[in-house]
C-alpha atoms as a PDB file:
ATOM      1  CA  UNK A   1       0.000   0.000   0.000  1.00  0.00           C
ATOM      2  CA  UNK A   2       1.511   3.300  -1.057  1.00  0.00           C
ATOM      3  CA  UNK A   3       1.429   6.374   1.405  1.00  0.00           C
ATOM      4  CA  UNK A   4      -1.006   8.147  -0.513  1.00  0.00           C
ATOM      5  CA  UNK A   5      -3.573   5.461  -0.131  1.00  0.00           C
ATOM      6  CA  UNK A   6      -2.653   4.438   3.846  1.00  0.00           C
ATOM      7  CA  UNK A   7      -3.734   8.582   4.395  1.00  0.00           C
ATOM      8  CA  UNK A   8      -6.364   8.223   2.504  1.00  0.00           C
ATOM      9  CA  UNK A   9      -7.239   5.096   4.223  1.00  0.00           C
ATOM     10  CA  UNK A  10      -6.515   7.123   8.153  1.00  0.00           C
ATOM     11  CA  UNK A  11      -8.026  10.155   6.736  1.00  0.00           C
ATOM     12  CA  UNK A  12     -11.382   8.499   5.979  1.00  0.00           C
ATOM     13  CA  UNK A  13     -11.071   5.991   9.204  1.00  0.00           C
ATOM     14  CA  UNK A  14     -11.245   9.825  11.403  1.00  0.00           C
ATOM     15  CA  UNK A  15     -13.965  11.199   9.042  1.00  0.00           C
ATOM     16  CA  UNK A  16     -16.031   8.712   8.043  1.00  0.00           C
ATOM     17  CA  UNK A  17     -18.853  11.119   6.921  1.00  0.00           C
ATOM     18  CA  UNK A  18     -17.339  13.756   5.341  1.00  0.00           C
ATOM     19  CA  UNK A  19     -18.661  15.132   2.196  1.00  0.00           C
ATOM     20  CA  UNK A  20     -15.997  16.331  -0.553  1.00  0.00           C
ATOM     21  CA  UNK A  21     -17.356  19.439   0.167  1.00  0.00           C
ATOM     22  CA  UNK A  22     -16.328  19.063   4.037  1.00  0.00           C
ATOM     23  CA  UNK A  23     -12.927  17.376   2.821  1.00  0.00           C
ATOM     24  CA  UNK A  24     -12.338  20.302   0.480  1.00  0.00           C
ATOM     25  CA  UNK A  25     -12.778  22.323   3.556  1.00  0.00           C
ATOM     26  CA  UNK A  26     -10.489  20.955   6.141  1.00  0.00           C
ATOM     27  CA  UNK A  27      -7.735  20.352   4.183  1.00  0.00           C
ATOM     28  CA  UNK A  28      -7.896  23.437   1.800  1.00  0.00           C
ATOM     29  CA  UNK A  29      -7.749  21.600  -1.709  1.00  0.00           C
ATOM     30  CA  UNK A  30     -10.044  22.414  -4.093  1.00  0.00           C
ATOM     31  CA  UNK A  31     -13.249  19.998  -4.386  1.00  0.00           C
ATOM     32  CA  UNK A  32     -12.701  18.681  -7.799  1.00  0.00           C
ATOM     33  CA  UNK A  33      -8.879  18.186  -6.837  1.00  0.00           C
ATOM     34  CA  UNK A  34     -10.270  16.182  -3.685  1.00  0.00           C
ATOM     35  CA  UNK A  35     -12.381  14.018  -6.090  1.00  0.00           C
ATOM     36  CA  UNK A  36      -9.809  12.863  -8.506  1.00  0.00           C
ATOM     37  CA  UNK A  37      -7.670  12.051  -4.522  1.00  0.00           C
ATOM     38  CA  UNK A  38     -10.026  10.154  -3.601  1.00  0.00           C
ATOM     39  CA  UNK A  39     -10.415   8.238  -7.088  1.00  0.00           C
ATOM     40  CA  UNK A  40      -6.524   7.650  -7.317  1.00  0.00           C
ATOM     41  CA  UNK A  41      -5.132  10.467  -8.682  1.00  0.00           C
ATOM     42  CA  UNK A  42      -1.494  11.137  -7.570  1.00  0.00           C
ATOM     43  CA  UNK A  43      -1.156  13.609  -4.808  1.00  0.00           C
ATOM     44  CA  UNK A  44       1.241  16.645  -4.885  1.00  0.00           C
ATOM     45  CA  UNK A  45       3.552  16.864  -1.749  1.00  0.00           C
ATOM     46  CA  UNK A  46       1.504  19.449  -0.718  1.00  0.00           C
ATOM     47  CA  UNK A  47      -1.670  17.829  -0.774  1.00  0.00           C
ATOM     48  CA  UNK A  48      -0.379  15.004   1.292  1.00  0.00           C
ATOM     49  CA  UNK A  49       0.980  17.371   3.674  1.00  0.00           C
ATOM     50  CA  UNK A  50      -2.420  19.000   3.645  1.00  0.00           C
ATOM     51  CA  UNK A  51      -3.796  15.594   4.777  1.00  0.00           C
ATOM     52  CA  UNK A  52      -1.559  14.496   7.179  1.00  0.00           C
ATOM     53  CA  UNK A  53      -1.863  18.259   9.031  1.00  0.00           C
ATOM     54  CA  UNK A  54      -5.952  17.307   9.340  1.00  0.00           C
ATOM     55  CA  UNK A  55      -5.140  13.115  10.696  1.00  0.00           C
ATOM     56  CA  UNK A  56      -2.453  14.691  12.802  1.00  0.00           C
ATOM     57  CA  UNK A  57      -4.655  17.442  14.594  1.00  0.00           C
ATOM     58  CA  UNK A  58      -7.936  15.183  14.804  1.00  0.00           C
ATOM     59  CA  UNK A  59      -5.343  12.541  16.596  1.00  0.00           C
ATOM     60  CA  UNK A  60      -4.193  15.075  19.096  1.00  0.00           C
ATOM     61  CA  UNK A  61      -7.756  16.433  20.107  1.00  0.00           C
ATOM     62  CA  UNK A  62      -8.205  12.468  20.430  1.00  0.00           C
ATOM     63  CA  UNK A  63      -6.813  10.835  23.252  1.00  0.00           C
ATOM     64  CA  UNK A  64      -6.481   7.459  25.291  1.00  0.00           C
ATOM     65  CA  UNK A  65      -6.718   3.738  24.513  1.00  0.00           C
ATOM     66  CA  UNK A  66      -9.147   4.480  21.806  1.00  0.00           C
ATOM     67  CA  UNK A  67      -6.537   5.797  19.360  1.00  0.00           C
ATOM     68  CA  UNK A  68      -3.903   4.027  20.448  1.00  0.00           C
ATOM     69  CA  UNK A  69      -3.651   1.991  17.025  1.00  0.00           C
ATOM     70  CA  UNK A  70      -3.652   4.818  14.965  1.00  0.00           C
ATOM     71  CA  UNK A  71      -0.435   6.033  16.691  1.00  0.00           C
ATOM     72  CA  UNK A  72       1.491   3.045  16.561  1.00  0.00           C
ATOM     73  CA  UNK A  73       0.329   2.950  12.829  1.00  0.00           C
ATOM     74  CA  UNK A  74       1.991   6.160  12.798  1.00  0.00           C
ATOM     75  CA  UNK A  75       5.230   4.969  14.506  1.00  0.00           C
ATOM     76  CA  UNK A  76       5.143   1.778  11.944  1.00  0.00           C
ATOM     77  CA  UNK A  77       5.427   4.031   9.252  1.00  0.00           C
ATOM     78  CA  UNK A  78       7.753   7.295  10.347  1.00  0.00           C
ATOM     79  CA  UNK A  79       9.958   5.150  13.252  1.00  0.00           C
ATOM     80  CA  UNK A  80      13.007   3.539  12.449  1.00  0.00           C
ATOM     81  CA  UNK A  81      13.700  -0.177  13.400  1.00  0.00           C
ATOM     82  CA  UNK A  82      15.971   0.515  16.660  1.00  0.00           C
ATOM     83  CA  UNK A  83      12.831   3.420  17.393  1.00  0.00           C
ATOM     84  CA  UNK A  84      10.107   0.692  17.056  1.00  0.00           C
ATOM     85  CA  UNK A  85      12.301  -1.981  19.148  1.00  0.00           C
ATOM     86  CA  UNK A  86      12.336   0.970  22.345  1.00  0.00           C
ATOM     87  CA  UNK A  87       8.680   1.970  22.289  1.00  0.00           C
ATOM     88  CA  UNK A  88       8.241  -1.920  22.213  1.00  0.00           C
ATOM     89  CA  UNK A  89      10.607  -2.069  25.031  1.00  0.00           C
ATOM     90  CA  UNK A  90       9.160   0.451  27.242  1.00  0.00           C
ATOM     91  CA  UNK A  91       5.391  -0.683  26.583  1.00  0.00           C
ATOM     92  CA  UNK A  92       6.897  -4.279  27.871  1.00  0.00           C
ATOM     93  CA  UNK A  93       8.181  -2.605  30.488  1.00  0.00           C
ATOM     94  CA  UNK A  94       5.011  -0.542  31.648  1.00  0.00           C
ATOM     95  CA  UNK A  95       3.064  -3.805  31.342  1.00  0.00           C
ATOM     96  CA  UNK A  96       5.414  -5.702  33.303  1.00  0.00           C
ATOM     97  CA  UNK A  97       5.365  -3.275  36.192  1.00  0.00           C
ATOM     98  CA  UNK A  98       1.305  -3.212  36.379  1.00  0.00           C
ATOM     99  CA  UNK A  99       0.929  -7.108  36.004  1.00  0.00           C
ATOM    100  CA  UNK A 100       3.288  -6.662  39.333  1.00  0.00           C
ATOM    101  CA  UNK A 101       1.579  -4.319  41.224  1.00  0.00           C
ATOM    102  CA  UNK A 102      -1.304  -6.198  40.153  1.00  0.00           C
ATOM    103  CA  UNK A 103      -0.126  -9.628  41.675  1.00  0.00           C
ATOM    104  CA  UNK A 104       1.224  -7.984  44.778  1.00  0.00           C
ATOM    105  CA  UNK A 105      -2.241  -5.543  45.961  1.00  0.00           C
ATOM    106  CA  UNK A 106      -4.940  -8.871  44.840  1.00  0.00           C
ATOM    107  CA  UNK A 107      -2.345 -11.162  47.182  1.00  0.00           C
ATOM    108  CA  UNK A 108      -4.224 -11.240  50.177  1.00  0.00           C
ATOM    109  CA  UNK A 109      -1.615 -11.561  52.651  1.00  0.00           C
ATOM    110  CA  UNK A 110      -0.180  -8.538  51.083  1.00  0.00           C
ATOM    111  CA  UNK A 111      -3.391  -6.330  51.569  1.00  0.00           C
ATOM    112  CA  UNK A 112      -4.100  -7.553  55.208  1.00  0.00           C
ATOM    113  CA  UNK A 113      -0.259  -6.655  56.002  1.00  0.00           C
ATOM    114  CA  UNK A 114      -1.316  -2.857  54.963  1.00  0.00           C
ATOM    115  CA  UNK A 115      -4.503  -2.803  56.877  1.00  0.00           C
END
């Protein structure tokens, strides 16, 4: 899949519903010019950048777990290899640590020691 069509494809996964008219709007490309996007026509840089400004703003208003797969899209895509293998270290990490605190407060010698 080429990068045109994967922001296409995020683009219409944030805005389902939007007209032409309302993608002509956010992302300041003419409506016809939209149309012949959205049919395959190959996008100007410009015109990708003009797409990627509108996923990347709707994914900051957006946050928690909901949208979490849409940013590690992201990271799939603009990450390097030795990026990808720390975020995937850390997120270990994290989950590690709660599956421990986890264990140790639902041990129930543990919680009658605090009380």
């Amino acid at each position: 899949m080429s990068l045109q069509q994967r922001t296409i494809q995020r683009y219409r996964q944030l805005f389902p519903q939007d007209t032409l008219r309302e993608t002509s709007s956010r992302t300041n490309i003419q409506i016809t010019r939209v149309f012949r996007l959205l049919n395959g026509k190959t996008m100007k840089v410009g015109e990708l950048e003009a797409f990627e400004d509108v996923i990347n703003q709707k994914l900051t208003e957006k946050t928690g777990p909901h949208n979490i797969h849409m940013i590690l899209e992201d990271a799939l895509f603009l990450l390097t290899s030795e990026e990808l293998k720390q975020v995937a270290q850390y997120i270990e990490r994290k989950n590690q640590l709660r599956r421990f605190i986890r264990t140790q407060f639902n041990d129930t010698s543990f919680n009658t020691q605090i009380a």
